[in-house]
Structures are given as structure tokens and as C-alpha cells.
PDB file of N, CA and C in Angstrom:
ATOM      1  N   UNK A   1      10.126  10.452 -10.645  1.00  0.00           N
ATOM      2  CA  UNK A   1      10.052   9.283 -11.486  1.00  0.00           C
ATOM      3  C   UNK A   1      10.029   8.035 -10.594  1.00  0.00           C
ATOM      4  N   UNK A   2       9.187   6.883 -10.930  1.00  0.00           N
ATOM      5  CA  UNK A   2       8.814   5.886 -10.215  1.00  0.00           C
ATOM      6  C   UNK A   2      10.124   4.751 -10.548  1.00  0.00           C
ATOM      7  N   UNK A   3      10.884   4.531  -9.677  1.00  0.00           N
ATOM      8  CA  UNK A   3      12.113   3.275 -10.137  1.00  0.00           C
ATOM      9  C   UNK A   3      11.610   1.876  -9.750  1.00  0.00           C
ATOM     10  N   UNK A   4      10.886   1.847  -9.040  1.00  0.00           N
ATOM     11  CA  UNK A   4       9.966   0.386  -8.767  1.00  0.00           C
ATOM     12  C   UNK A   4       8.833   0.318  -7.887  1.00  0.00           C
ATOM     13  N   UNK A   5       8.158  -0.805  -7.900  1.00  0.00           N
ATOM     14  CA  UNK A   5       6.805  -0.868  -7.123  1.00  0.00           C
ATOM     15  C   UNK A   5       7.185  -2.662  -6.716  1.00  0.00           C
ATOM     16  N   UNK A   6       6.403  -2.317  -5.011  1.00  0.00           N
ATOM     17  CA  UNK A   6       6.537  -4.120  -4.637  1.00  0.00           C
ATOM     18  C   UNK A   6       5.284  -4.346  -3.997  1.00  0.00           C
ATOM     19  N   UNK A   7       4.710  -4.967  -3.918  1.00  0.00           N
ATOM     20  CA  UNK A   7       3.733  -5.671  -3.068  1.00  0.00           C
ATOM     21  C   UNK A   7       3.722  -6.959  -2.559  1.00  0.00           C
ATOM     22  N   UNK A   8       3.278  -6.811  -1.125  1.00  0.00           N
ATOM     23  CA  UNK A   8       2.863  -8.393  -0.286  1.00  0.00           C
ATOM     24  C   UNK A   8       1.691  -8.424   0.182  1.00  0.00           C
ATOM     25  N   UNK A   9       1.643  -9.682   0.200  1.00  0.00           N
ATOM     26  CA  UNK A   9       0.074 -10.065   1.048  1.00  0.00           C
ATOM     27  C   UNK A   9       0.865 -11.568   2.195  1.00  0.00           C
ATOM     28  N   UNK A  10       0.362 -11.291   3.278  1.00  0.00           N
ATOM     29  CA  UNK A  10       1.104 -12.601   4.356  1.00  0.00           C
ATOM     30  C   UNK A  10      -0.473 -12.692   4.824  1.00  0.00           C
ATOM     31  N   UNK A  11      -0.308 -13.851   5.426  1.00  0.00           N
ATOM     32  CA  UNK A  11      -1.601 -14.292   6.087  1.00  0.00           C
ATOM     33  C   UNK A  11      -1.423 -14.749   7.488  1.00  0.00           C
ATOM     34  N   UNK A  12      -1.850 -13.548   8.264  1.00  0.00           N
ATOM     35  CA  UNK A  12      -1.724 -13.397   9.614  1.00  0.00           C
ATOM     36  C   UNK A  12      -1.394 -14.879  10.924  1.00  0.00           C
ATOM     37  N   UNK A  13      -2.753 -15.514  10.151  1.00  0.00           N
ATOM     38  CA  UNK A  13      -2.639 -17.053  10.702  1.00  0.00           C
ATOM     39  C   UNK A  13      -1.303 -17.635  10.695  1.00  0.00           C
ATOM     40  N   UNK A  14      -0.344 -17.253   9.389  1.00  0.00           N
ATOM     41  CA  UNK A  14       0.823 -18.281   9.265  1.00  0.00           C
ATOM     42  C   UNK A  14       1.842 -17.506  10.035  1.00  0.00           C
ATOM     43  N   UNK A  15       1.581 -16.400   9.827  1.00  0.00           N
ATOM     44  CA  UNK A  15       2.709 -15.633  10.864  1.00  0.00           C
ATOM     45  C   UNK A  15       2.846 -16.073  12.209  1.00  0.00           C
ATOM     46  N   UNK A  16       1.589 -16.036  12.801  1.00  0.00           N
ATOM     47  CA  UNK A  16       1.247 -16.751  14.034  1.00  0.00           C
ATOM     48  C   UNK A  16       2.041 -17.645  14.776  1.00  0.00           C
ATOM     49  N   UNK A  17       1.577 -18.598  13.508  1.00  0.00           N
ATOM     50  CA  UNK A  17       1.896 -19.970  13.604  1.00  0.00           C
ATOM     51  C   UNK A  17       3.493 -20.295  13.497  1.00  0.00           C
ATOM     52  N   UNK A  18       4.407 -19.534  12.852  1.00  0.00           N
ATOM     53  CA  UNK A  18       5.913 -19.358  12.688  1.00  0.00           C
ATOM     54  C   UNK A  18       6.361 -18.516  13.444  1.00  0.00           C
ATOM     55  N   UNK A  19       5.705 -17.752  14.639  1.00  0.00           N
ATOM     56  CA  UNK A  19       6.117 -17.509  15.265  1.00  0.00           C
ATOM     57  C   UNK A  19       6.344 -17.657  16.700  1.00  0.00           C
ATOM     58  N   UNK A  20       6.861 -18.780  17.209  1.00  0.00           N
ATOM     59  CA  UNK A  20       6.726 -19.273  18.614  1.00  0.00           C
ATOM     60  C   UNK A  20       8.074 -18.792  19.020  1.00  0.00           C
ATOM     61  N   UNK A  21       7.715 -18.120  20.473  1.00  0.00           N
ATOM     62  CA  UNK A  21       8.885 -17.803  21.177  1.00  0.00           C
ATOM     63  C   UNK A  21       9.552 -16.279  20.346  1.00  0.00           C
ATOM     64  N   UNK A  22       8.577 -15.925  19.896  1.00  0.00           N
ATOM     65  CA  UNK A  22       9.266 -14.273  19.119  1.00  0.00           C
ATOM     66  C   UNK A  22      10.683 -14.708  18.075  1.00  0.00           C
ATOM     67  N   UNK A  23      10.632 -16.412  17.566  1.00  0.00           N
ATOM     68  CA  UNK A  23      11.710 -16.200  16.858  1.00  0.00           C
ATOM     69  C   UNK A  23      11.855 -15.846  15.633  1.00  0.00           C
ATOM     70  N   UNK A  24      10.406 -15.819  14.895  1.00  0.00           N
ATOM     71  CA  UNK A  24      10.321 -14.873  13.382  1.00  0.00           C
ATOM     72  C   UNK A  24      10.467 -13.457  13.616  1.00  0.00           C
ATOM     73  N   UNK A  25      10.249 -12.683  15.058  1.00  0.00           N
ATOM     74  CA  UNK A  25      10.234 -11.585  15.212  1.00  0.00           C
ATOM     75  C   UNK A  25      11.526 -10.952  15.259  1.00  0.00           C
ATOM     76  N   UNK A  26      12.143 -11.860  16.030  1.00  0.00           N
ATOM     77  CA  UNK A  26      13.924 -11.212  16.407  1.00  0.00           C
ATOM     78  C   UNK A  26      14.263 -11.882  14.906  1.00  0.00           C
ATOM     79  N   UNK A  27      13.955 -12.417  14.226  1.00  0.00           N
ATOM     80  CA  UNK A  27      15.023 -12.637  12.644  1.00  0.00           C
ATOM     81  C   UNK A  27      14.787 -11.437  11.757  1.00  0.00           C
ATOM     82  N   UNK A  28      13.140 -11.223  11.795  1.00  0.00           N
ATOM     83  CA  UNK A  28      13.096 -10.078  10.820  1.00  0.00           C
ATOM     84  C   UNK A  28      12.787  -8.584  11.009  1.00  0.00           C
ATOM     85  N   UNK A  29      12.479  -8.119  12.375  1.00  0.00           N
ATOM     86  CA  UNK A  29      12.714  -6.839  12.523  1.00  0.00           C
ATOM     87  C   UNK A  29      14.019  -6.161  13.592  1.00  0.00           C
ATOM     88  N   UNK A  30      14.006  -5.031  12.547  1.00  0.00           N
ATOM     89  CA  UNK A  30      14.884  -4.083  13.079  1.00  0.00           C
ATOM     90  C   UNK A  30      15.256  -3.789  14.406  1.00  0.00           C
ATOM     91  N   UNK A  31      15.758  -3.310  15.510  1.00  0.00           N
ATOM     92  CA  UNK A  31      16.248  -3.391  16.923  1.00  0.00           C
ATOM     93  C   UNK A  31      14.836  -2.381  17.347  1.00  0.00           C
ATOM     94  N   UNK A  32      14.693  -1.345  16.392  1.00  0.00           N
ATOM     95  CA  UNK A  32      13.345  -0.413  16.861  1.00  0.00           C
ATOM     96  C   UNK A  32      12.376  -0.866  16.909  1.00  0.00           C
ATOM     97  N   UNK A  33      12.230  -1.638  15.669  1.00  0.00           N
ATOM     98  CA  UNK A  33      11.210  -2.456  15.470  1.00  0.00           C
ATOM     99  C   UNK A  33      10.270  -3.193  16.528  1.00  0.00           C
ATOM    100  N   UNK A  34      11.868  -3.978  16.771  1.00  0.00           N
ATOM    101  CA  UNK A  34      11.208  -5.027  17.801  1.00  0.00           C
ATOM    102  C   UNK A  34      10.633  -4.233  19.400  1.00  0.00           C
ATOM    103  N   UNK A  35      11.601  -3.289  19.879  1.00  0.00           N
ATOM    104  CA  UNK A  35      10.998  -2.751  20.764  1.00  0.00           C
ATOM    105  C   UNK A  35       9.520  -2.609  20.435  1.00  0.00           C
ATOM    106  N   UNK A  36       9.241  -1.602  19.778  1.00  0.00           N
ATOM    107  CA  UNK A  36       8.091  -1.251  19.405  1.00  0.00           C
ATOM    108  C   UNK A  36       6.924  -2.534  19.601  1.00  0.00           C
ATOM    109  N   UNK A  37       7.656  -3.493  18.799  1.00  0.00           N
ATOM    110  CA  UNK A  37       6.816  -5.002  18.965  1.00  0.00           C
ATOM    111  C   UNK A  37       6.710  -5.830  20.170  1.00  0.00           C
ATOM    112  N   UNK A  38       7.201  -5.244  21.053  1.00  0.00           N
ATOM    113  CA  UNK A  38       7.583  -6.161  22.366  1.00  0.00           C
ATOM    114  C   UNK A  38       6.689  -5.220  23.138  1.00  0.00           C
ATOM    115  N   UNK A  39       6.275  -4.075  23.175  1.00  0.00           N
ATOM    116  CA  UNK A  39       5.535  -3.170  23.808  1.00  0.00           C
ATOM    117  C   UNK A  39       3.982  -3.468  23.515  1.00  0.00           C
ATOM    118  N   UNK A  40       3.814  -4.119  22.141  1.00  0.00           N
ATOM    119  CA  UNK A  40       2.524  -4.387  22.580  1.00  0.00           C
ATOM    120  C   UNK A  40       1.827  -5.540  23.210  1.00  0.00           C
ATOM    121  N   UNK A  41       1.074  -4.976  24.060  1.00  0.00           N
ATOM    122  CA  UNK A  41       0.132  -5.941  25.028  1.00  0.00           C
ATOM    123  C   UNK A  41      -0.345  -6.712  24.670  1.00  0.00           C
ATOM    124  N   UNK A  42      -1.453  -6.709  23.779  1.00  0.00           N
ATOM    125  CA  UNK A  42      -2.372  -7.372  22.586  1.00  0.00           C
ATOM    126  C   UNK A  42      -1.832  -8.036  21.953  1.00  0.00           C
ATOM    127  N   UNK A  43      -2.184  -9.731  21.997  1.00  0.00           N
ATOM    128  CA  UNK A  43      -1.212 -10.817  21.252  1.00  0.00           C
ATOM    129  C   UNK A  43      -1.474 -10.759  19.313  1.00  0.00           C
ATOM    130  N   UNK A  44      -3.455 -10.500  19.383  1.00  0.00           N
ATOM    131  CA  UNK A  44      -3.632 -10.048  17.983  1.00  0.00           C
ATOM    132  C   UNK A  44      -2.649  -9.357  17.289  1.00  0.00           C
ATOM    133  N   UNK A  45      -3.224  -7.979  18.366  1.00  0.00           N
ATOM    134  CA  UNK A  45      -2.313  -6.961  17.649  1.00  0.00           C
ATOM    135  C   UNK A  45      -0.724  -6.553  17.224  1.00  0.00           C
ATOM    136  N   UNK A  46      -0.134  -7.606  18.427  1.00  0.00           N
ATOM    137  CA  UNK A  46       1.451  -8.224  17.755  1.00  0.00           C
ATOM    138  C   UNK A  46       1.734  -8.449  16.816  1.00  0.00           C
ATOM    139  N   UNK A  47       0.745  -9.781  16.418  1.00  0.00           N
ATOM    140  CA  UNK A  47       0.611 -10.512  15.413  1.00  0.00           C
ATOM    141  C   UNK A  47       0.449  -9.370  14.272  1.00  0.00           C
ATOM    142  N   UNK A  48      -0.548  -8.777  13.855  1.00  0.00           N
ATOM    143  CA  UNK A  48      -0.845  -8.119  12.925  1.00  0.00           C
ATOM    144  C   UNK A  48       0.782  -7.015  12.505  1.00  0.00           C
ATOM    145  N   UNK A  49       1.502  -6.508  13.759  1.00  0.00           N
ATOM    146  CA  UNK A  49       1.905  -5.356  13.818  1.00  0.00           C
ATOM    147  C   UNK A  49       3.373  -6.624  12.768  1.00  0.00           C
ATOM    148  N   UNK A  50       3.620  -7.691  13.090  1.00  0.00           N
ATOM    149  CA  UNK A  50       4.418  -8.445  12.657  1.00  0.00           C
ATOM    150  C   UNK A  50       4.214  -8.834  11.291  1.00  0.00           C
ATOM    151  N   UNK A  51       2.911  -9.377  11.495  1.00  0.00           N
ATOM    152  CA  UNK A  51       2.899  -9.321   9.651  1.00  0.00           C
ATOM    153  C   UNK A  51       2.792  -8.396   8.784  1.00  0.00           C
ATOM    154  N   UNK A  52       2.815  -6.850   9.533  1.00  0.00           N
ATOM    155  CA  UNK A  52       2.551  -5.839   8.334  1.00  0.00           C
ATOM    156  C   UNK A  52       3.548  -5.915   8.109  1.00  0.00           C
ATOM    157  N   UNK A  53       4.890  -5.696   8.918  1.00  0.00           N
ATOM    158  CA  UNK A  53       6.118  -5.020   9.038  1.00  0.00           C
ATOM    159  C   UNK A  53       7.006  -6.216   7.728  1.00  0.00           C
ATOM    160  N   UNK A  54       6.657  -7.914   7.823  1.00  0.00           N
ATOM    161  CA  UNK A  54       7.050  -8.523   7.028  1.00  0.00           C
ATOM    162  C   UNK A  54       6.807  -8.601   5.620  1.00  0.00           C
ATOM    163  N   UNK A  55       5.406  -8.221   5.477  1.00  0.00           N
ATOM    164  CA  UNK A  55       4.936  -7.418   4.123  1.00  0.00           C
ATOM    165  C   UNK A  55       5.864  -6.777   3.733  1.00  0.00           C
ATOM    166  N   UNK A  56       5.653  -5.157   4.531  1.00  0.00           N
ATOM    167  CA  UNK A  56       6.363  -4.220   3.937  1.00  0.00           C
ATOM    168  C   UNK A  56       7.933  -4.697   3.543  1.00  0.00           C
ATOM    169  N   UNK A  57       8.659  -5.423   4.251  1.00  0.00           N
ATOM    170  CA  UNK A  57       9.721  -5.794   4.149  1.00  0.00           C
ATOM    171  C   UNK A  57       9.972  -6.299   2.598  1.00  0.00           C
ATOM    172  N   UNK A  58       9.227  -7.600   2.668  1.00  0.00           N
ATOM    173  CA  UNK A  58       9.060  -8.586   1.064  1.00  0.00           C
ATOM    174  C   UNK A  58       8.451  -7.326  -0.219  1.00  0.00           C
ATOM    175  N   UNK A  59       7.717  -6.361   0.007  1.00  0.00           N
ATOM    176  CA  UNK A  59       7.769  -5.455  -0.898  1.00  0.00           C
ATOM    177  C   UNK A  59       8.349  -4.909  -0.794  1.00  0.00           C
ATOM    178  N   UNK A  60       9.224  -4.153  -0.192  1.00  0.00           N
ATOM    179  CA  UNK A  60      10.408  -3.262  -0.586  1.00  0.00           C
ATOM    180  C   UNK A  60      11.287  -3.950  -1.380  1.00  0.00           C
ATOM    181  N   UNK A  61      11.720  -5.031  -0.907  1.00  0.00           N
ATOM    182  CA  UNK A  61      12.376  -6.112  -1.523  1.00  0.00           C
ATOM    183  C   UNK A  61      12.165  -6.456  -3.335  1.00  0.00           C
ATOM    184  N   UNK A  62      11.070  -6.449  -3.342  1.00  0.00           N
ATOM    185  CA  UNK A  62      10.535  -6.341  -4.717  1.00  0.00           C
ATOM    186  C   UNK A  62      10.543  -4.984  -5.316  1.00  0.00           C
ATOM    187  N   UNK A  63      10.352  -4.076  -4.684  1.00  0.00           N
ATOM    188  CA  UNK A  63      10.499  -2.854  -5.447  1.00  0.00           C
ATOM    189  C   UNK A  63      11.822  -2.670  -5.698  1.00  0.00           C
ATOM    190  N   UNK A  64      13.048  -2.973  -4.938  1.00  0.00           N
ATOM    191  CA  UNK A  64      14.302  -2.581  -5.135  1.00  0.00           C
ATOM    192  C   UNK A  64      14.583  -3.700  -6.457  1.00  0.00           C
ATOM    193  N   UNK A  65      13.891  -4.728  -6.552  1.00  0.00           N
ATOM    194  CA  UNK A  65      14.168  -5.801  -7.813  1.00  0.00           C
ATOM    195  C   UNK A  65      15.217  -6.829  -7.310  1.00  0.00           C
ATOM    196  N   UNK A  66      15.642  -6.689  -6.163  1.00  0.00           N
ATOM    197  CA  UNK A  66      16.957  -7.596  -5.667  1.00  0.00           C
ATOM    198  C   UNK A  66      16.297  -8.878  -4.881  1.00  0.00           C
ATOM    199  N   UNK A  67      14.937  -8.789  -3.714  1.00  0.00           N
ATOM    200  CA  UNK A  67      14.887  -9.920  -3.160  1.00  0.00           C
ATOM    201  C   UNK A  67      15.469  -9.877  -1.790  1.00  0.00           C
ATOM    202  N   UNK A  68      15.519 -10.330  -0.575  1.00  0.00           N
ATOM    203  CA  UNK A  68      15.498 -10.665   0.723  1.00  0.00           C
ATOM    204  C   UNK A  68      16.611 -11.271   0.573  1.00  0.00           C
ATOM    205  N   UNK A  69      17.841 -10.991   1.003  1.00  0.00           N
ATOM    206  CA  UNK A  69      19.203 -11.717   1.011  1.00  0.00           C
ATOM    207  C   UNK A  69      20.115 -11.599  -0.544  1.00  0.00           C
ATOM    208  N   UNK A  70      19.947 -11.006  -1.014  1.00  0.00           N
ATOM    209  CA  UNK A  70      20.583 -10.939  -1.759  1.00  0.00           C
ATOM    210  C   UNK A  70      21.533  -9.532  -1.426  1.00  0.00           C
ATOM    211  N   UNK A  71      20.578  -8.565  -1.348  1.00  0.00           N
ATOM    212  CA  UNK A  71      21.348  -6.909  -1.028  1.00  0.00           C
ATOM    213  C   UNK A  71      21.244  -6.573  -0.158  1.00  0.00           C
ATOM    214  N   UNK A  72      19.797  -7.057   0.745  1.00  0.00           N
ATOM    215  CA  UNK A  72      19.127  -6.855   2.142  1.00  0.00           C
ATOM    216  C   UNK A  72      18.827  -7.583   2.968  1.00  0.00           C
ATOM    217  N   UNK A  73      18.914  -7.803   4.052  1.00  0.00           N
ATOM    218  CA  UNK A  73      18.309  -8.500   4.985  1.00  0.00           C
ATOM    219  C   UNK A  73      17.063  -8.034   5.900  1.00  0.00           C
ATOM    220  N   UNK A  74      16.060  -8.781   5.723  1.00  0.00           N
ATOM    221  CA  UNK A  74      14.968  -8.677   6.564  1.00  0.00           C
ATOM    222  C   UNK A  74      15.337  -7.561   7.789  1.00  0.00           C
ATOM    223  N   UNK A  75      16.212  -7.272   9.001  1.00  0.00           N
ATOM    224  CA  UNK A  75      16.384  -6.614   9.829  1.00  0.00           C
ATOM    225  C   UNK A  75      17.201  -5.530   9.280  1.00  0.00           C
ATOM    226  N   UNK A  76      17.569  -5.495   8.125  1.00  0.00           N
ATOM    227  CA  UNK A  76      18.429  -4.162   7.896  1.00  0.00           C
ATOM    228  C   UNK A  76      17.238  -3.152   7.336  1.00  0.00           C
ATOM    229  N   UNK A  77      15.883  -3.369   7.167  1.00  0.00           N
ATOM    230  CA  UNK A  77      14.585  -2.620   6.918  1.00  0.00           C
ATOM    231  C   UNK A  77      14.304  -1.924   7.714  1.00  0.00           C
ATOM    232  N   UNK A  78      14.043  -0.882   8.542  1.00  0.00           N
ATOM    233  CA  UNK A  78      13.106  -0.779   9.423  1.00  0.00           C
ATOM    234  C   UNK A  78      11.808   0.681   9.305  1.00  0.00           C
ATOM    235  N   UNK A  79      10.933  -0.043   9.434  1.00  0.00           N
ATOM    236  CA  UNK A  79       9.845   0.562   8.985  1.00  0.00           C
ATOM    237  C   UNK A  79       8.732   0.897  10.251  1.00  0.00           C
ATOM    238  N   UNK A  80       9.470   2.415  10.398  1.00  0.00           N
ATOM    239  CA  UNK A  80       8.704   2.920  11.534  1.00  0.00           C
ATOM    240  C   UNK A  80       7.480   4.167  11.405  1.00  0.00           C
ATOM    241  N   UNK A  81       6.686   4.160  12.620  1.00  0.00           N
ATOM    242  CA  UNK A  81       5.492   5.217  11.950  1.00  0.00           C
ATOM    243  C   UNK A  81       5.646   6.928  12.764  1.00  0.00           C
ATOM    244  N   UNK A  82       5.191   7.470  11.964  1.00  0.00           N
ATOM    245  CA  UNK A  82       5.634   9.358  11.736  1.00  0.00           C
ATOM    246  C   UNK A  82       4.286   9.498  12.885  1.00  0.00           C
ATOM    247  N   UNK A  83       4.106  10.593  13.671  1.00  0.00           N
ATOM    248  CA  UNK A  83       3.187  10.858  14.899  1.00  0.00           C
ATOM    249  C   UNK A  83       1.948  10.836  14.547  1.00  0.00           C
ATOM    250  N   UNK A  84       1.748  10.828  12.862  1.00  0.00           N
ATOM    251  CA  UNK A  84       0.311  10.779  12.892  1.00  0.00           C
ATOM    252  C   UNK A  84       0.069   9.342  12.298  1.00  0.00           C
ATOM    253  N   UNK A  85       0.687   8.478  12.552  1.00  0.00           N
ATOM    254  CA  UNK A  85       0.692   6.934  11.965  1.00  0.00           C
ATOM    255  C   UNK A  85       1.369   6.463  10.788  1.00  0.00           C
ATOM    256  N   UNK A  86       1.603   7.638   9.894  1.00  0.00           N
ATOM    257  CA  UNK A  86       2.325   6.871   8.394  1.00  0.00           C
ATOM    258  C   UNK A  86       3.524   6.224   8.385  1.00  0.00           C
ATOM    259  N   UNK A  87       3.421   4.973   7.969  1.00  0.00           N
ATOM    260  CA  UNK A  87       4.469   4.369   8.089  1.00  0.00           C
ATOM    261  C   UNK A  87       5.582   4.713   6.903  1.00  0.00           C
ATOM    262  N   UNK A  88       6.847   4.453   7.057  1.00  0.00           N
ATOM    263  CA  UNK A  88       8.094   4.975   6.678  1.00  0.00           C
ATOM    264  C   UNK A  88       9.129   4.240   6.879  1.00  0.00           C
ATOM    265  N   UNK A  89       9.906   3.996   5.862  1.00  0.00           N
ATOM    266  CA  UNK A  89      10.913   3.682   5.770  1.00  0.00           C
ATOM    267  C   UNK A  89      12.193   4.225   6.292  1.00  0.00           C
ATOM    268  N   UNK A  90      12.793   3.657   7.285  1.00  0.00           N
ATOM    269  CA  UNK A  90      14.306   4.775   8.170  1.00  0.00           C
ATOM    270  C   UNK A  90      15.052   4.851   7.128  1.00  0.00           C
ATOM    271  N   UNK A  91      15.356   4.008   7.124  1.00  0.00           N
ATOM    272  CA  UNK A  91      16.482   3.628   5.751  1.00  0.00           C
ATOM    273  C   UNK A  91      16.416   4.088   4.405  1.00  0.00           C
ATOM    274  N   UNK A  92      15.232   4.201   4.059  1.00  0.00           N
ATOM    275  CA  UNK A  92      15.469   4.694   2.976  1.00  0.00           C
ATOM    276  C   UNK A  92      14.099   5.697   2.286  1.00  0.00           C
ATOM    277  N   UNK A  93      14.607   7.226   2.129  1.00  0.00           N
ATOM    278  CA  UNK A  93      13.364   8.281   2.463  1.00  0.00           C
ATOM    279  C   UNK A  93      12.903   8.237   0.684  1.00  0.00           C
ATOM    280  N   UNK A  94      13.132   7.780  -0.102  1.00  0.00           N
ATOM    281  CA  UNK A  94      12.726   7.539  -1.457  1.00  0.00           C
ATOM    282  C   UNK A  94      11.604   6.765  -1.717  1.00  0.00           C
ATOM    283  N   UNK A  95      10.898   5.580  -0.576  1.00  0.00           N
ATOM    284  CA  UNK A  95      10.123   4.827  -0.483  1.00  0.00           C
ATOM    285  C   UNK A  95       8.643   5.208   0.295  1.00  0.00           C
ATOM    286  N   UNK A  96       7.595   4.980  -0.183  1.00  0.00           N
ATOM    287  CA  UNK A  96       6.605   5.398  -0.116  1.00  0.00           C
ATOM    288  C   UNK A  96       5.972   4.135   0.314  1.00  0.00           C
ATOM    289  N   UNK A  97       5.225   4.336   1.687  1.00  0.00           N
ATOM    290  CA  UNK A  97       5.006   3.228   1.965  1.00  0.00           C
ATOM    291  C   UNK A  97       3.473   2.679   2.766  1.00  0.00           C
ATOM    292  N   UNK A  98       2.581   1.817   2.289  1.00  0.00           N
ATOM    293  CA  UNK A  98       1.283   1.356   2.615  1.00  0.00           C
ATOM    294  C   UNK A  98       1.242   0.532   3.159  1.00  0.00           C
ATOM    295  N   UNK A  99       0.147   0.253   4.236  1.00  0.00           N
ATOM    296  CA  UNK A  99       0.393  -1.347   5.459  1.00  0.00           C
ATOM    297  C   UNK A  99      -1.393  -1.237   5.211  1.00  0.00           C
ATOM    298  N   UNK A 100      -2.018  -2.807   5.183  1.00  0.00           N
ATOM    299  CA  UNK A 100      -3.262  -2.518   5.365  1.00  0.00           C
ATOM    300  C   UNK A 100      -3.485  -3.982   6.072  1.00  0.00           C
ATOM    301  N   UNK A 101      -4.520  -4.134   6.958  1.00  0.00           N
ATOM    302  CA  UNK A 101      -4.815  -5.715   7.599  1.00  0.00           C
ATOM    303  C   UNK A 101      -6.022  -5.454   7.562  1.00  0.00           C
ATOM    304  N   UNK A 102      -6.736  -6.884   7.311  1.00  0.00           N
ATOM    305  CA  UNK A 102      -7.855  -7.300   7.756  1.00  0.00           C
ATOM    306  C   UNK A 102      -8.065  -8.311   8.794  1.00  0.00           C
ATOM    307  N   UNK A 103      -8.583  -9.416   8.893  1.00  0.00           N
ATOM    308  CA  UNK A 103      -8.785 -10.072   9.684  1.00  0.00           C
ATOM    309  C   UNK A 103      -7.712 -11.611   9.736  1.00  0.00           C
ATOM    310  N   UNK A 104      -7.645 -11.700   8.510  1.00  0.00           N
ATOM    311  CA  UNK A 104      -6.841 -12.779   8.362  1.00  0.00           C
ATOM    312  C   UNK A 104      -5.446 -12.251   6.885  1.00  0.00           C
ATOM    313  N   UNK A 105      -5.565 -11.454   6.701  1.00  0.00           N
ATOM    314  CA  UNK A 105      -4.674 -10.863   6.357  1.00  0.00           C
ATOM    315  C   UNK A 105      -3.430  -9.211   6.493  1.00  0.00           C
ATOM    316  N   UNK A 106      -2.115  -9.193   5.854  1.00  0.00           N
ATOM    317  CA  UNK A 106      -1.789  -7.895   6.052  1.00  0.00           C
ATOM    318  C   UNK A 106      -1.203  -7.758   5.146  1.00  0.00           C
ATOM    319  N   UNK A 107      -1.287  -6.524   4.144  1.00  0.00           N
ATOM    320  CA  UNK A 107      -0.828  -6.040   3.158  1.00  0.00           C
ATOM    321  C   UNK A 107       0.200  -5.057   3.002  1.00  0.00           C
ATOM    322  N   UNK A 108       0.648  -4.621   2.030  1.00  0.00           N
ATOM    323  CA  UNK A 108       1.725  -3.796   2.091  1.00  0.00           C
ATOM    324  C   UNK A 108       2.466  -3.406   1.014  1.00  0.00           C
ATOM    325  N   UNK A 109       2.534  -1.979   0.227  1.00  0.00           N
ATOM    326  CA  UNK A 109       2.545  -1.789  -0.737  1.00  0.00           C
ATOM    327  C   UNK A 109       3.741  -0.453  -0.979  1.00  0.00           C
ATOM    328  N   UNK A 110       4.898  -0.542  -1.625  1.00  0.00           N
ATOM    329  CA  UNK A 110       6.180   0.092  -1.299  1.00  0.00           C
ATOM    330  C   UNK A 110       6.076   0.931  -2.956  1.00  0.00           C
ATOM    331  N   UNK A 111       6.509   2.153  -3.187  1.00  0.00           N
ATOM    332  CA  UNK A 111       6.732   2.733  -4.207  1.00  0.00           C
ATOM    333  C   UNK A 111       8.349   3.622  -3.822  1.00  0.00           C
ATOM    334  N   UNK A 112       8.760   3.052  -4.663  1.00  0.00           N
ATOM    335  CA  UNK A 112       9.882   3.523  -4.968  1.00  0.00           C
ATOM    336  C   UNK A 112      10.146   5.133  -5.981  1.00  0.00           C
ATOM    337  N   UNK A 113      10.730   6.110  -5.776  1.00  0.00           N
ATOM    338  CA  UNK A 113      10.998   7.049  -7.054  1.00  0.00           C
ATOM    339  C   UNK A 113      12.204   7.961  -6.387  1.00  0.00           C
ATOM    340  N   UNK A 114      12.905   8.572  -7.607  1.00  0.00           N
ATOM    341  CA  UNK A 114      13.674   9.424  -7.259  1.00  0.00           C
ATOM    342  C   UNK A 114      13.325  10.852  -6.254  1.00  0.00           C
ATOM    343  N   UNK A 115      14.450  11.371  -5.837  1.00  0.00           N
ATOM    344  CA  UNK A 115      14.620  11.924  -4.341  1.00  0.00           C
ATOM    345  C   UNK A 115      13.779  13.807  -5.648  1.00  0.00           C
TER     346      UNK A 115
END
């Protein structure tokens, strides 16, 4: 049974742009996370790997119905990927989880249901 659904859309450009000095990065991902994010070479592909991860974040957020600070905090998420790429929720194995980017955007789409 489905207990909620969330979706985001961020726009890569603004991420960018809010992020000088990795300080949107160290606020909103996880300690794995950020490794993971600090490993890549590619400033694009930072970028992108940052705004999916904040997506997914703001939709989970919405799927749980609570919102970013209220029950959760941005770094208490962490949304890492399984060997063949699917991304996943550590925290919480009930959540079903989609990342998509284009060029100036990154998407991200969380389904929630019982275990």
C-alpha cells in the first residue's frame, strides 16, 4: 500500500549559484554523501550529483507529509546508489526512489508504501 508520494524539480543553475565554497553541500548531505560528492572531479557533474540528492531530499520530505525541519533534516537523508546505480534511501528501505537531470534541471521522485 502506497502511504505517500513527493516530488522535486531544482534548477541546477541555482544550485550552482548557492553553492560557493561547498556550503549548500556540507548543510544538506549526509557524511556519505558528501564523500561521495567530494570525489567527483567534474564541477558539472558535482553540481548535478548535488541537485539530485536535494530533490530527492525535498521529495521525501513531501512524501513523509512533514517537510524539511520539522521531523527531518536535510543531512539526516542519505540517499545512496546500489552497484548497478539505483538510488536508495539508507534510512529508510520503504522508499522508492527516482533521480532524473537534464541540462538545466534535476528531478526526483520518492514513493513511499508499506514494508
Amino acid at each position: 500500500m502506497i502511504l505517500g508520494i513527493g516530488t522535486d524539480i531544482v534548477e541546477i543553475g541555482r544550485i550552482k549559484r548557492v553553492n560557493k565554497d561547498h556550503r549548500l553541500a556540507k548543510r544538506i548531505l549526509a557524511d556519505e554523501e558528501f564523500d561521495k560528492y567530494r570525489n567527483i572531479s567534474n564541477e558539472n557533474r558535482q553540481t548535478e550529483f548535488l541537485a539530485g540528492r536535494f530533490a530527492v531530499k525535498e521529495a521525501y520530505a513531501k512524501a513523509l507529509g512533514s517537510g524539511i525541519g520539522e521531523s527531518i533534516a536535510f543531512n539526516e537523508i542519505n540517499c545512496m546508489n546500489d552497484s548497478r546505480g539505483k538510488p536508495s534511501l539508507v534510512n529508510d528501505r520503504r522508499a522508492h526512489v527516482s533521480i532524473s537531470h537534464s541540462e538545466d534541471y534535476a528531478m526526483a521522485m520518492v514513493v513511499l508504501e508499506t514494508q
